[in-house]
N, C-alpha and C. Protein backbone atom coordinates (compact mmCIF):
# COMPACT_ATOMS: atom_id res chain seq x y z
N UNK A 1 -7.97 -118.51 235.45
CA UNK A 1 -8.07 -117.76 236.68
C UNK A 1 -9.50 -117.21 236.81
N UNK A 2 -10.39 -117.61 238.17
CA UNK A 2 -11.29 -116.74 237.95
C UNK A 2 -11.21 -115.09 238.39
N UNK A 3 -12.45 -114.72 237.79
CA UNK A 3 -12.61 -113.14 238.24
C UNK A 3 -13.41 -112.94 239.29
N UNK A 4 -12.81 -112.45 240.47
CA UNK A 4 -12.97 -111.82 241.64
C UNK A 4 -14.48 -110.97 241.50
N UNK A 5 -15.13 -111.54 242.07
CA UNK A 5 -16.74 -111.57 242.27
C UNK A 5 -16.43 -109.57 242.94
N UNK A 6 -17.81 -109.11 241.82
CA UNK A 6 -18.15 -107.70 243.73
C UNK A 6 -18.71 -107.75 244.61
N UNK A 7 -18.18 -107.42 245.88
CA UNK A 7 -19.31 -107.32 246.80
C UNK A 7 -19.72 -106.12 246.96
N UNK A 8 -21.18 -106.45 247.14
CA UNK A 8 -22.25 -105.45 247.45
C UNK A 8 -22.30 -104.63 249.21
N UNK A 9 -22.30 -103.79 249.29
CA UNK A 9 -22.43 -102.91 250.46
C UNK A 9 -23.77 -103.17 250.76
N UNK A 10 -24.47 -103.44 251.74
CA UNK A 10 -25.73 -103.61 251.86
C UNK A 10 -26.02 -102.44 253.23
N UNK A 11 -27.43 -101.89 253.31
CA UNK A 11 -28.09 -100.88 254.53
C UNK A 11 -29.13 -102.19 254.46
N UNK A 12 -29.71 -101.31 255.99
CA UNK A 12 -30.94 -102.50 256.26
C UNK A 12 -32.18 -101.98 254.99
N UNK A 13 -33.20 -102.86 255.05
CA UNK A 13 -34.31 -102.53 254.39
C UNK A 13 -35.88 -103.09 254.78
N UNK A 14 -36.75 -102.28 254.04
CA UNK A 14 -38.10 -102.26 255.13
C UNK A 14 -38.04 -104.03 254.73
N UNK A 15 -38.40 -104.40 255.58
CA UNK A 15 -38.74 -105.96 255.47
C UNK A 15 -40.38 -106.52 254.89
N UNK A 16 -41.39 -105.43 254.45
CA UNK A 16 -42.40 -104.86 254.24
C UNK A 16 -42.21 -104.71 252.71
N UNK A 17 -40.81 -104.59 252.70
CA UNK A 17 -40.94 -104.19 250.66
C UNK A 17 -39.89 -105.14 250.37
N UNK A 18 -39.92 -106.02 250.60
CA UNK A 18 -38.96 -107.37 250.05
C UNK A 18 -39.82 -107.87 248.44
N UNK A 19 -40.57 -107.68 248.64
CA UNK A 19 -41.42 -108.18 247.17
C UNK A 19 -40.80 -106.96 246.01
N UNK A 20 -40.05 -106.09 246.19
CA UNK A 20 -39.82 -105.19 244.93
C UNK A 20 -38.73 -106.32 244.49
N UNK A 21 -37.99 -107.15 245.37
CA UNK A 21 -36.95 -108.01 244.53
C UNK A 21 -37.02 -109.57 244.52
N UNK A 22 -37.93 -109.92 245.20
CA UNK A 22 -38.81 -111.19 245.37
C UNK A 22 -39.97 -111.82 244.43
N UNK A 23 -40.56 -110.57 243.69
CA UNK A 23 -41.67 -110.75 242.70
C UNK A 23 -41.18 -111.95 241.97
N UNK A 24 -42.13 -113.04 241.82
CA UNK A 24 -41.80 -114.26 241.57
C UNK A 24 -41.46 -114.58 240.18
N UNK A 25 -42.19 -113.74 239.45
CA UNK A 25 -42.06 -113.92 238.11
C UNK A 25 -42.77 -112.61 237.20
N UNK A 26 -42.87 -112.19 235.40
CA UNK A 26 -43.55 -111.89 234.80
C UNK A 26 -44.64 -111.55 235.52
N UNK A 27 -45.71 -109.97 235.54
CA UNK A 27 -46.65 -109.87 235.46
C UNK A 27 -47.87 -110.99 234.02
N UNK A 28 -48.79 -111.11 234.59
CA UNK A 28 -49.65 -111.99 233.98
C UNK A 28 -51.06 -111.46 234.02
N UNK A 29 -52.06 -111.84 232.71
CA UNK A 29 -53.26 -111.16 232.61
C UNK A 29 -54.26 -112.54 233.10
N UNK A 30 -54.75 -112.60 234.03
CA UNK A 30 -55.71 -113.87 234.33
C UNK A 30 -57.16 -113.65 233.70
N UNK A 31 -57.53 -114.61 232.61
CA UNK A 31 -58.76 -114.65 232.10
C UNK A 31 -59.46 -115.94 232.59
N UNK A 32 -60.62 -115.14 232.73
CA UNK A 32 -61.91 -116.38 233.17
C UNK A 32 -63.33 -116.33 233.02
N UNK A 33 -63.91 -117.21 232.99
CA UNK A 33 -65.21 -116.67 232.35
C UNK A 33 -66.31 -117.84 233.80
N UNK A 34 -67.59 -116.92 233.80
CA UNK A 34 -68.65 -117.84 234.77
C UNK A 34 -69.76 -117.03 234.63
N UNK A 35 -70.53 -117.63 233.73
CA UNK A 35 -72.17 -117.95 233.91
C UNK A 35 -72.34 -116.81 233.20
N UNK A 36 -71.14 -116.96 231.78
CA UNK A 36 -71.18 -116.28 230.28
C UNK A 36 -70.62 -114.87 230.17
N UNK A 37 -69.92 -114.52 231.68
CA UNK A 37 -69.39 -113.54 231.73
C UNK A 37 -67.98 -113.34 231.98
N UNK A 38 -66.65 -112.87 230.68
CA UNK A 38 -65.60 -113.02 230.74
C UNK A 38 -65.29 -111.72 231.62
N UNK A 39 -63.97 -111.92 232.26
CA UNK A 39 -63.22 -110.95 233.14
C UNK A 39 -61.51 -111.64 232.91
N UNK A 40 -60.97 -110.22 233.30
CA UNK A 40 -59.33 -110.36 233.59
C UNK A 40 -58.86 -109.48 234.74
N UNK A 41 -57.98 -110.12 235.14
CA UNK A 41 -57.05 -109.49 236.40
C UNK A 41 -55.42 -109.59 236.16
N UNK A 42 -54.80 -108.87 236.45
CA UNK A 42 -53.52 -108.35 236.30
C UNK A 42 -53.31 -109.11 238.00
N UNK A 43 -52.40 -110.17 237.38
CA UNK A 43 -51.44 -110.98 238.50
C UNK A 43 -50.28 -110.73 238.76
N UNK A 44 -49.71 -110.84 239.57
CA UNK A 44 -48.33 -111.04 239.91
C UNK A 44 -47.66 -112.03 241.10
N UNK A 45 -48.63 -112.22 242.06
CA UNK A 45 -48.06 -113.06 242.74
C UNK A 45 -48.36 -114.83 242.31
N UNK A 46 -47.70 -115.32 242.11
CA UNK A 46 -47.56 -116.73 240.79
C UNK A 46 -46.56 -117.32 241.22
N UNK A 47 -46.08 -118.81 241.04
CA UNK A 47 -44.77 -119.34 240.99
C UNK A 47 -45.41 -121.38 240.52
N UNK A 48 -43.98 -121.49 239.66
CA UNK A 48 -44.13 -122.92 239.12
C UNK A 48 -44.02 -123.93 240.35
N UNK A 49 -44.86 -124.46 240.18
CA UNK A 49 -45.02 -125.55 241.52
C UNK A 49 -44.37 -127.13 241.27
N UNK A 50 -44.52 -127.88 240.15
CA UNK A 50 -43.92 -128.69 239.44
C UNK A 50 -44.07 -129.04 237.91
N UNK A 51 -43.26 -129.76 237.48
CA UNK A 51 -43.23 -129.47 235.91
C UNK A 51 -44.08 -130.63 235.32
N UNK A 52 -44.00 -131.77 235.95
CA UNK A 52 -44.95 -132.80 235.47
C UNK A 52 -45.87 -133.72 236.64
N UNK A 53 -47.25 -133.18 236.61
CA UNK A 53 -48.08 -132.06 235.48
C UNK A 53 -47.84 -130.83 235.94
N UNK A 54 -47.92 -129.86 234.70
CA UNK A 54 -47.08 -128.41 234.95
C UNK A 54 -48.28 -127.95 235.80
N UNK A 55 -47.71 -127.52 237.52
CA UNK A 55 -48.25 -127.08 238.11
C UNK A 55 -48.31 -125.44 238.78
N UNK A 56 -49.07 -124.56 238.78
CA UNK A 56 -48.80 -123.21 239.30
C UNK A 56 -49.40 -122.17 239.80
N UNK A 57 -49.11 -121.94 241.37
CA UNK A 57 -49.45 -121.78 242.35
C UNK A 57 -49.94 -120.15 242.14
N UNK A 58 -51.19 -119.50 242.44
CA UNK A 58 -51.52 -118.06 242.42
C UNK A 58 -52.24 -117.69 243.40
N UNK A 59 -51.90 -116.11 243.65
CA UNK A 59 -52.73 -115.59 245.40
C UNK A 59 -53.80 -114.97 244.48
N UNK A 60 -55.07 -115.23 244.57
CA UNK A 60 -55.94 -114.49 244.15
C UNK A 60 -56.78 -114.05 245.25
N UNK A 61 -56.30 -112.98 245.72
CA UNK A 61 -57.73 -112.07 246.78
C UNK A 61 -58.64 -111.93 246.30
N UNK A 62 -59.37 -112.76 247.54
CA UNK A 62 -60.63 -112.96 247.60
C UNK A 62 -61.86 -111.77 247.47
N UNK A 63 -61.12 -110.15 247.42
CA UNK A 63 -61.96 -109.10 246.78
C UNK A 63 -61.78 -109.18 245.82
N UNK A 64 -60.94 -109.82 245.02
CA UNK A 64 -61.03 -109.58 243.51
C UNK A 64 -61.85 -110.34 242.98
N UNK A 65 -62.75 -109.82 241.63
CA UNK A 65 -63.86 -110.40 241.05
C UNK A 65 -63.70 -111.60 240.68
N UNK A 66 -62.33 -111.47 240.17
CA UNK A 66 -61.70 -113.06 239.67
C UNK A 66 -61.50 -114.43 240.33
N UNK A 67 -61.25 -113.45 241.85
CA UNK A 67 -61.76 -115.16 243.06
C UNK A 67 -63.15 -116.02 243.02
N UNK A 68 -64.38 -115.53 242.92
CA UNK A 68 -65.04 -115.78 242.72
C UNK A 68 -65.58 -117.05 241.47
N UNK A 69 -65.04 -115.95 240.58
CA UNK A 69 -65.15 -116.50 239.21
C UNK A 69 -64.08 -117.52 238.48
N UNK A 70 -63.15 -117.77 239.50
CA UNK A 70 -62.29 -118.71 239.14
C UNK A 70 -62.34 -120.45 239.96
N UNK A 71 -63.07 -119.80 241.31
CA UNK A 71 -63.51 -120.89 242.42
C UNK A 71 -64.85 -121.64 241.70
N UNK A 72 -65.81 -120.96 241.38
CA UNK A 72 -66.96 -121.65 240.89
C UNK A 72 -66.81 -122.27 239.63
N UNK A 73 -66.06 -121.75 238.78
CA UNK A 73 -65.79 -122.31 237.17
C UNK A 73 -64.68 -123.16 237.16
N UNK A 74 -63.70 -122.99 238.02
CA UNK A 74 -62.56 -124.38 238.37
C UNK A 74 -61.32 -123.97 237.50
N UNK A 75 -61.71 -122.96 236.64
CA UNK A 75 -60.90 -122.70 235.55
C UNK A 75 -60.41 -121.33 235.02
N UNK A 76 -59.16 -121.69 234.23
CA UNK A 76 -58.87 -119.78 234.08
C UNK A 76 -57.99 -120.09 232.91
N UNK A 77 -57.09 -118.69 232.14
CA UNK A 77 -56.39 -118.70 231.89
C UNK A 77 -55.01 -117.93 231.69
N UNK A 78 -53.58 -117.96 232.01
CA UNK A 78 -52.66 -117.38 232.62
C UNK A 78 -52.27 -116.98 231.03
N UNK A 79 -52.01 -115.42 230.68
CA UNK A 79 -52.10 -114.83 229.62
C UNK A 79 -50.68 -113.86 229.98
N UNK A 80 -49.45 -114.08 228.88
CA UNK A 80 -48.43 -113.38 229.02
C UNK A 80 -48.27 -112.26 228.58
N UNK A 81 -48.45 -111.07 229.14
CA UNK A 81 -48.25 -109.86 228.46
C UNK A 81 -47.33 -109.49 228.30
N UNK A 82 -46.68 -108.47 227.27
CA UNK A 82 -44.98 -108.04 227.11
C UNK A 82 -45.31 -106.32 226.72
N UNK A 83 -44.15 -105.93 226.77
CA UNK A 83 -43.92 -104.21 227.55
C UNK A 83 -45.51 -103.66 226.91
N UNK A 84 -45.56 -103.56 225.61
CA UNK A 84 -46.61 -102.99 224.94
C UNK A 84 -47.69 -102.55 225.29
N UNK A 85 -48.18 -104.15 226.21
CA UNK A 85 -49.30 -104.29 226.92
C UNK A 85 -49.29 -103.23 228.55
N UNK A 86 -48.17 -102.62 228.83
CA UNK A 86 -48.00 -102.85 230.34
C UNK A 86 -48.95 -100.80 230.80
N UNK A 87 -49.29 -100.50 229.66
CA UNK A 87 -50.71 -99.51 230.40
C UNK A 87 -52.02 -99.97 230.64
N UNK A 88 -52.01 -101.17 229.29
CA UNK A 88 -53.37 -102.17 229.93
C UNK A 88 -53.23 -102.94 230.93
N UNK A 89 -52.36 -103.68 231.43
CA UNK A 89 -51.78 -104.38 232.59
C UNK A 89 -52.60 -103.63 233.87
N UNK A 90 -51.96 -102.40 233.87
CA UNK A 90 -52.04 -101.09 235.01
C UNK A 90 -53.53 -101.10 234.90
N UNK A 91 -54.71 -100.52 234.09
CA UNK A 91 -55.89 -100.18 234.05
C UNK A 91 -56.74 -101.32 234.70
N UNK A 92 -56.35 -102.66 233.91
CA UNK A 92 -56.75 -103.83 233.94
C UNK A 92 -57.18 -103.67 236.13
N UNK A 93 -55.64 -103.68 236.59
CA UNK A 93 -55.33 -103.69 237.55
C UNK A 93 -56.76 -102.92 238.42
N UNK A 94 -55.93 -101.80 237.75
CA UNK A 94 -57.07 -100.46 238.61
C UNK A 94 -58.40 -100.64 238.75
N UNK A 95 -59.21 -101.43 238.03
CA UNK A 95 -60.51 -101.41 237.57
C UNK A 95 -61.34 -103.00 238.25
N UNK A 96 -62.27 -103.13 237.97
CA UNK A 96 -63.58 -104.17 238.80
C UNK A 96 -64.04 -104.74 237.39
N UNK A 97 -64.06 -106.05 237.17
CA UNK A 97 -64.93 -106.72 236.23
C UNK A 97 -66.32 -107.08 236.66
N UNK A 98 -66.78 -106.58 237.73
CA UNK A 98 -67.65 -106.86 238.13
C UNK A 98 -68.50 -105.41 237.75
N UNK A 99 -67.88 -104.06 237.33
CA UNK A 99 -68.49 -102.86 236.63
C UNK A 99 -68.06 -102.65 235.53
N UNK A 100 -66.92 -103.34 234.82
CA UNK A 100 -67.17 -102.79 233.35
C UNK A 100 -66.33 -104.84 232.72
N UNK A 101 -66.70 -104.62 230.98
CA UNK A 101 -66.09 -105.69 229.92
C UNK A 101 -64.97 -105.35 230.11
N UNK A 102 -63.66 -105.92 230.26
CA UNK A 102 -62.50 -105.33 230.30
C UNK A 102 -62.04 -105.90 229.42
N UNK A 103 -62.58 -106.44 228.40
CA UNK A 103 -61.79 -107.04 227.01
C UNK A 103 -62.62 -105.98 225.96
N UNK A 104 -63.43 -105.17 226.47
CA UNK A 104 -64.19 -104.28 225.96
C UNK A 104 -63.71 -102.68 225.66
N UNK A 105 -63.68 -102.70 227.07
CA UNK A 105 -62.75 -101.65 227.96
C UNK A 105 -61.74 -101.12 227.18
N UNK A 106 -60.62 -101.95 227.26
CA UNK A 106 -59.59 -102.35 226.98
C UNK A 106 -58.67 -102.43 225.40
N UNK A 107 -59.42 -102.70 224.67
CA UNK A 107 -59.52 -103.52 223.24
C UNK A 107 -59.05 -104.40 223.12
N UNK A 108 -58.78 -105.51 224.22
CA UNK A 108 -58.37 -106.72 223.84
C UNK A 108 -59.53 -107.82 223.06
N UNK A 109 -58.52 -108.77 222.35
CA UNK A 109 -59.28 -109.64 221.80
C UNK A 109 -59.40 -111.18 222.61
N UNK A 110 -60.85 -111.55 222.95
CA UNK A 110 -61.09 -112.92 223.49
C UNK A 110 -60.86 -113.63 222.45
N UNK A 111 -60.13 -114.62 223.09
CA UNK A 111 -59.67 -116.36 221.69
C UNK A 111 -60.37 -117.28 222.60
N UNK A 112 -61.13 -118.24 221.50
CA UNK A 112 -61.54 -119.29 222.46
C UNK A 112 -60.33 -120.17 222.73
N UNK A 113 -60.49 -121.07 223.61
CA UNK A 113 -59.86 -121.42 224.51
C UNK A 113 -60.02 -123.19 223.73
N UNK A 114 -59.10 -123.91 224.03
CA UNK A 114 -59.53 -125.11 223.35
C UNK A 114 -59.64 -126.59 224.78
N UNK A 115 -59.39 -126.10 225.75
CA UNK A 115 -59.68 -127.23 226.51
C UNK A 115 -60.65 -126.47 228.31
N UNK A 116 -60.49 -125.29 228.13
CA UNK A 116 -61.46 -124.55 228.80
C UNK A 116 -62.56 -123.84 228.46
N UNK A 117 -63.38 -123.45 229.36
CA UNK A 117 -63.80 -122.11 228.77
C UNK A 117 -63.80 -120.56 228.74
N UNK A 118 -63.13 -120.52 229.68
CA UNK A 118 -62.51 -119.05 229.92
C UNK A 118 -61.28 -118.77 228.61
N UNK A 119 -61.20 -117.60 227.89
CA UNK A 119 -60.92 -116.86 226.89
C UNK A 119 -59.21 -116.99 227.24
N UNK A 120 -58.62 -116.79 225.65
CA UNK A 120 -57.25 -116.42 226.09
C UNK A 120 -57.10 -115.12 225.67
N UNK A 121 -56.06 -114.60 225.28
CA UNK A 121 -56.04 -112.76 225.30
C UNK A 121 -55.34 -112.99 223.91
N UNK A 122 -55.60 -112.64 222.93
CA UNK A 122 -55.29 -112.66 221.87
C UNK A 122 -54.24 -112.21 221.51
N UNK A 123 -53.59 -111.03 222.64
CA UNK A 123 -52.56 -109.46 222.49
C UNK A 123 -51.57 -110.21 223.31
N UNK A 124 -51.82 -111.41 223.39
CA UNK A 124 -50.48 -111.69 224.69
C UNK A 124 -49.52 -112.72 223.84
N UNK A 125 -48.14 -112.69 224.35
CA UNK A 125 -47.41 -113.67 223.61
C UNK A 125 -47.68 -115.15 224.07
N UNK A 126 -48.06 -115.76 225.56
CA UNK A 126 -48.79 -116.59 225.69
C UNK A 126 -49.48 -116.96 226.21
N UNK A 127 -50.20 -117.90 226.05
CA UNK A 127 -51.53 -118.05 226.79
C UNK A 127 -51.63 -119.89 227.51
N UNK A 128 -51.88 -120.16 229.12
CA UNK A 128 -51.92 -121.38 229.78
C UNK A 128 -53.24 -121.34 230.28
N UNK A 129 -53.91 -122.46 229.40
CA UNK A 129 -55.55 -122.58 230.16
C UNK A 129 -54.91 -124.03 231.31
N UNK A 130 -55.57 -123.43 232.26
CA UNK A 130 -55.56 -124.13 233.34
C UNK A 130 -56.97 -124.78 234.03
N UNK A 131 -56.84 -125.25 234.85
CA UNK A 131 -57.98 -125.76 235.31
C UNK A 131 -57.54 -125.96 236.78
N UNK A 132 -58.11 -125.62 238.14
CA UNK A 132 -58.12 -125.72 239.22
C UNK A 132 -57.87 -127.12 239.92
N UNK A 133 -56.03 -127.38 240.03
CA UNK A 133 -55.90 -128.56 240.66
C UNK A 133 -56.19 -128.88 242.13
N UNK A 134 -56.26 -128.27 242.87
CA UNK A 134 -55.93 -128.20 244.47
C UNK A 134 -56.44 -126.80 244.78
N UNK A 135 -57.61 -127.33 245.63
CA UNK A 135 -58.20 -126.26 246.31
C UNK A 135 -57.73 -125.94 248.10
N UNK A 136 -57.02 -126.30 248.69
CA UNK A 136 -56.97 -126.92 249.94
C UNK A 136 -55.90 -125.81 250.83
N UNK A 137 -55.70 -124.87 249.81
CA UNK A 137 -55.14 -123.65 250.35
C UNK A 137 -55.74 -122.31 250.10
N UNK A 138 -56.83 -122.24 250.00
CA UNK A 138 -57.69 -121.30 248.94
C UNK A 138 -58.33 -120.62 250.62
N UNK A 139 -59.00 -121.30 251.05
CA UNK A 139 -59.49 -121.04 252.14
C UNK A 139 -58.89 -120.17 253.70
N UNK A 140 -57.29 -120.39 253.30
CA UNK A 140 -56.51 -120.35 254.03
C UNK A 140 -55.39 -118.63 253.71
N UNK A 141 -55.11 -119.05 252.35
CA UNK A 141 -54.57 -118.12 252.00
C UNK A 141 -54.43 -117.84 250.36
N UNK A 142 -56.29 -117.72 250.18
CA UNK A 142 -56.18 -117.49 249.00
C UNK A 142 -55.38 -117.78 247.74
N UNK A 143 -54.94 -119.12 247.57
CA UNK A 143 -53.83 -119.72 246.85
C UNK A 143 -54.39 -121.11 246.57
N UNK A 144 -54.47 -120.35 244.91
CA UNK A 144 -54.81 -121.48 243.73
C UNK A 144 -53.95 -122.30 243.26
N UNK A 145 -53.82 -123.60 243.37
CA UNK A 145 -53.34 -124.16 242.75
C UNK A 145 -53.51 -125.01 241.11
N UNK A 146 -52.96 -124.38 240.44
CA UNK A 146 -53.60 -124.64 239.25
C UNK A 146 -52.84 -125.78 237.48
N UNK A 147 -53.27 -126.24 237.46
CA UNK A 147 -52.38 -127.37 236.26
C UNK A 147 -52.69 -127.00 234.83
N UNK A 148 -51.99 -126.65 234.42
CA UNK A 148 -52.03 -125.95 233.12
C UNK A 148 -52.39 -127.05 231.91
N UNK A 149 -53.54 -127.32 231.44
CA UNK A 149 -53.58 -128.17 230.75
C UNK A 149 -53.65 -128.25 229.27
N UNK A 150 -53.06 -126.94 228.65
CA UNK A 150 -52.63 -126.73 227.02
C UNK A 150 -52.24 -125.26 227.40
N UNK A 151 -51.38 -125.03 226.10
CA UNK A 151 -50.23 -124.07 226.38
C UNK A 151 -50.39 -123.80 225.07
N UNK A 152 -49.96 -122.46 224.68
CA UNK A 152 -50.18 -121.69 223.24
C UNK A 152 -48.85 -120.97 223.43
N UNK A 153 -48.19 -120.66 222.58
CA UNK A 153 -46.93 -119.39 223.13
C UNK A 153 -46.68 -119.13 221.24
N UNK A 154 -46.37 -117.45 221.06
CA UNK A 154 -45.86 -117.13 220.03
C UNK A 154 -44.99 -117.63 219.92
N UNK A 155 -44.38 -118.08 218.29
CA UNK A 155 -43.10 -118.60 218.19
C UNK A 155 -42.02 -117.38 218.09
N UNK A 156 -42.12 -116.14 218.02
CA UNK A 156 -41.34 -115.69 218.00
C UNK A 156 -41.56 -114.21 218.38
N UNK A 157 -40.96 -113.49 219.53
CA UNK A 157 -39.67 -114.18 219.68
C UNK A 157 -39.52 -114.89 220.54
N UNK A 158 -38.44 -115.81 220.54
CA UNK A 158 -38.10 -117.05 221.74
C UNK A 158 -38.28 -116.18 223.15
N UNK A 159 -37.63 -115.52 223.25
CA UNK A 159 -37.42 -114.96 224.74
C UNK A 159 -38.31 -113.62 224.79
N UNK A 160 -39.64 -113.53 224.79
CA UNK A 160 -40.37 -112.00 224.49
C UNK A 160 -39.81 -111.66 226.23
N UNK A 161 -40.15 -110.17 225.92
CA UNK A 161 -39.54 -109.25 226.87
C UNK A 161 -40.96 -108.78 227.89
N UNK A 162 -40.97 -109.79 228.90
CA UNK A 162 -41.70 -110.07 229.82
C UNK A 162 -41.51 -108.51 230.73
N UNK A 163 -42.72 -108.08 231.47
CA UNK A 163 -42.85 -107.04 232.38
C UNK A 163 -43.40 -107.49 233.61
N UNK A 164 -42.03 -107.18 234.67
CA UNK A 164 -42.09 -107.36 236.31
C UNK A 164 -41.62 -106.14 236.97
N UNK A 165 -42.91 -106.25 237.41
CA UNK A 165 -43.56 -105.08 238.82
C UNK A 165 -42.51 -104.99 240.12
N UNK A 166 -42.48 -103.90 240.36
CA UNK A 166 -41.31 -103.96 241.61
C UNK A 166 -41.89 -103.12 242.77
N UNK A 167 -43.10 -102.75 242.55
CA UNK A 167 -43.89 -101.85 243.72
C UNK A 167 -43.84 -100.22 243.15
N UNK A 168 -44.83 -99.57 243.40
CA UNK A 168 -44.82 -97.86 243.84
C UNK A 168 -44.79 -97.45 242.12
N UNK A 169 -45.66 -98.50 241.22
CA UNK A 169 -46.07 -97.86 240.04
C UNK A 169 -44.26 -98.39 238.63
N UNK A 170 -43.77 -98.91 239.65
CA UNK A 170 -42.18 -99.27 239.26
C UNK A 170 -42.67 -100.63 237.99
N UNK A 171 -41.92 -100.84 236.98
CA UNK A 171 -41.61 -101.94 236.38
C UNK A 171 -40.40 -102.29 235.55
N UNK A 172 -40.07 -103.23 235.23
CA UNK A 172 -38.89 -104.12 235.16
C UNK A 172 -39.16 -104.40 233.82
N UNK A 173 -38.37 -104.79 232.55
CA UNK A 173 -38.58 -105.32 231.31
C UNK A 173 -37.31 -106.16 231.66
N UNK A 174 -37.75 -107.06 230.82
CA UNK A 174 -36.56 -108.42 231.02
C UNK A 174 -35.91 -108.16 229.92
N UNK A 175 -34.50 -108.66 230.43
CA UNK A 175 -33.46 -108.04 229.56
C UNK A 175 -32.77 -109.23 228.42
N UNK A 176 -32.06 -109.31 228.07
CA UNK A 176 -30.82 -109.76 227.05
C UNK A 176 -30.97 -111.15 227.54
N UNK A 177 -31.39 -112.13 227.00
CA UNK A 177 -31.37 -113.62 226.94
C UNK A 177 -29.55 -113.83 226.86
N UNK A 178 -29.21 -115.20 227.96
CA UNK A 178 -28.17 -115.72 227.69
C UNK A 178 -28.25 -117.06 228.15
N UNK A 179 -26.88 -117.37 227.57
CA UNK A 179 -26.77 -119.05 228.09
C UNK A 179 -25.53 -119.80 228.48
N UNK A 180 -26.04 -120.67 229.65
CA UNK A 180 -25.45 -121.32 230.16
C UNK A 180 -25.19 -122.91 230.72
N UNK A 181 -26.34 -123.29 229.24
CA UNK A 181 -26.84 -124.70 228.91
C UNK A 181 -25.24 -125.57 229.00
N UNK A 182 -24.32 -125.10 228.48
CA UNK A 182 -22.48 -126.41 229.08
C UNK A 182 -22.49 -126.42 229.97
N UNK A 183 -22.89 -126.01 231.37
CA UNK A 183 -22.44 -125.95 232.64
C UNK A 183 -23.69 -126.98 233.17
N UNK A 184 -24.68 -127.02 232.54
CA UNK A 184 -25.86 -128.27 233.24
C UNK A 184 -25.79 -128.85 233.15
N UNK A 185 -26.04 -130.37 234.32
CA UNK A 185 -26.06 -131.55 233.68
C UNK A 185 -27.55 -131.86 233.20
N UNK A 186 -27.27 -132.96 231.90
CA UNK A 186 -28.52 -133.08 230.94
C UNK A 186 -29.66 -133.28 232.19
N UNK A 187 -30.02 -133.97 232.80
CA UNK A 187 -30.95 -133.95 233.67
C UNK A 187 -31.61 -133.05 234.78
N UNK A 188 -30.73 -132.01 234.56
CA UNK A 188 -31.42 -130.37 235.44
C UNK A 188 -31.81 -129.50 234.43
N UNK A 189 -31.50 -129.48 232.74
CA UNK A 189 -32.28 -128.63 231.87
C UNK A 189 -33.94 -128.75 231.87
């Protein structure tokens, strides 16, 4: 027998703050380096575009130092931070790489990178050097498209406890891993 689902009572809501439950994924630390000078930016707007070649889509405003420095160098890298990290996340945020080292700043550690040259974050559980696939929305609406072309991830733990932003200083820790791998068929895992 199944169990009788709840329904939710719903009020209207600002249509203006749909992103507190829309946020696409994990906050992310974007590292990049151009013309010998590393910087990071605290991302959030991100989403997987396709899996082969792993492709993934980011809004980088064009005031941020990191537009710049990610358009001319072609390259970056998408750095996973977990709760620990999430007052550097915030500062990261708050602050201009264009006035201070923010791996300096900060105390994070730069790792070289093995198929880019922009740094990975040493403090993060993982790290995707990418390289700038598709420029052809950049112009339009600031949206990188980017192909991740080596991948680093701690082995453990399997499921680190990722931090997502919900607006107004708010954040989210990801909760209790589960599964529901019998119900897929082998070709949608």
């Amino acid at each position: 027998m199944t169990k009788k689902k709840k329904l939710f009572a719903k009020a209207d809501f600002p249509v203006s703050q749909v992103r507190r439950f829309l946020e696409p994924g994990p906050i992310v630390l974007l590292s990049s380096r151009w013309q010998g000078k590393n910087n990071i930016m605290t991302l959030g707007w991100h989403t997987v575009i396709e899996f082969t070649p792993s492709l993934v889509g980011c809004v980088i405003a064009r005031a941020n130092h990191s537009f710049e420095m990610i358009r001319r160098s072609g390259e970056c890298v998408i750095n996973l931070p977990t709760r620990p990290l999430t007052d550097e996340v915030v500062r990261i945020g708050n602050s201009s790489g264009a006035e201070i080292d923010k791996f300096a700043a900060f105390g994070l550690t730069a790792v070289d990178a093995e198929r880019v040259e922009a740094p990975l974050i040493g403090e993060c559980h993982a790290s995707f050097e990418c390289r700038v696939h598709d420029r052809s929305l950049v112009g339009k609406y600031d949206f990188f498209i980017l192909e991740v072309v080596k991948a680093h991830a701690a082995e453990s733990p399997r499921h680190p406890k990722t931090i997502h932003y919900t607006g107004e200083g708010v954040f989210l820790e990801s909760g209790k891993a589960f599964s529901r791998r019998s119900l897929f068929r082998n070709a949608l895992l």
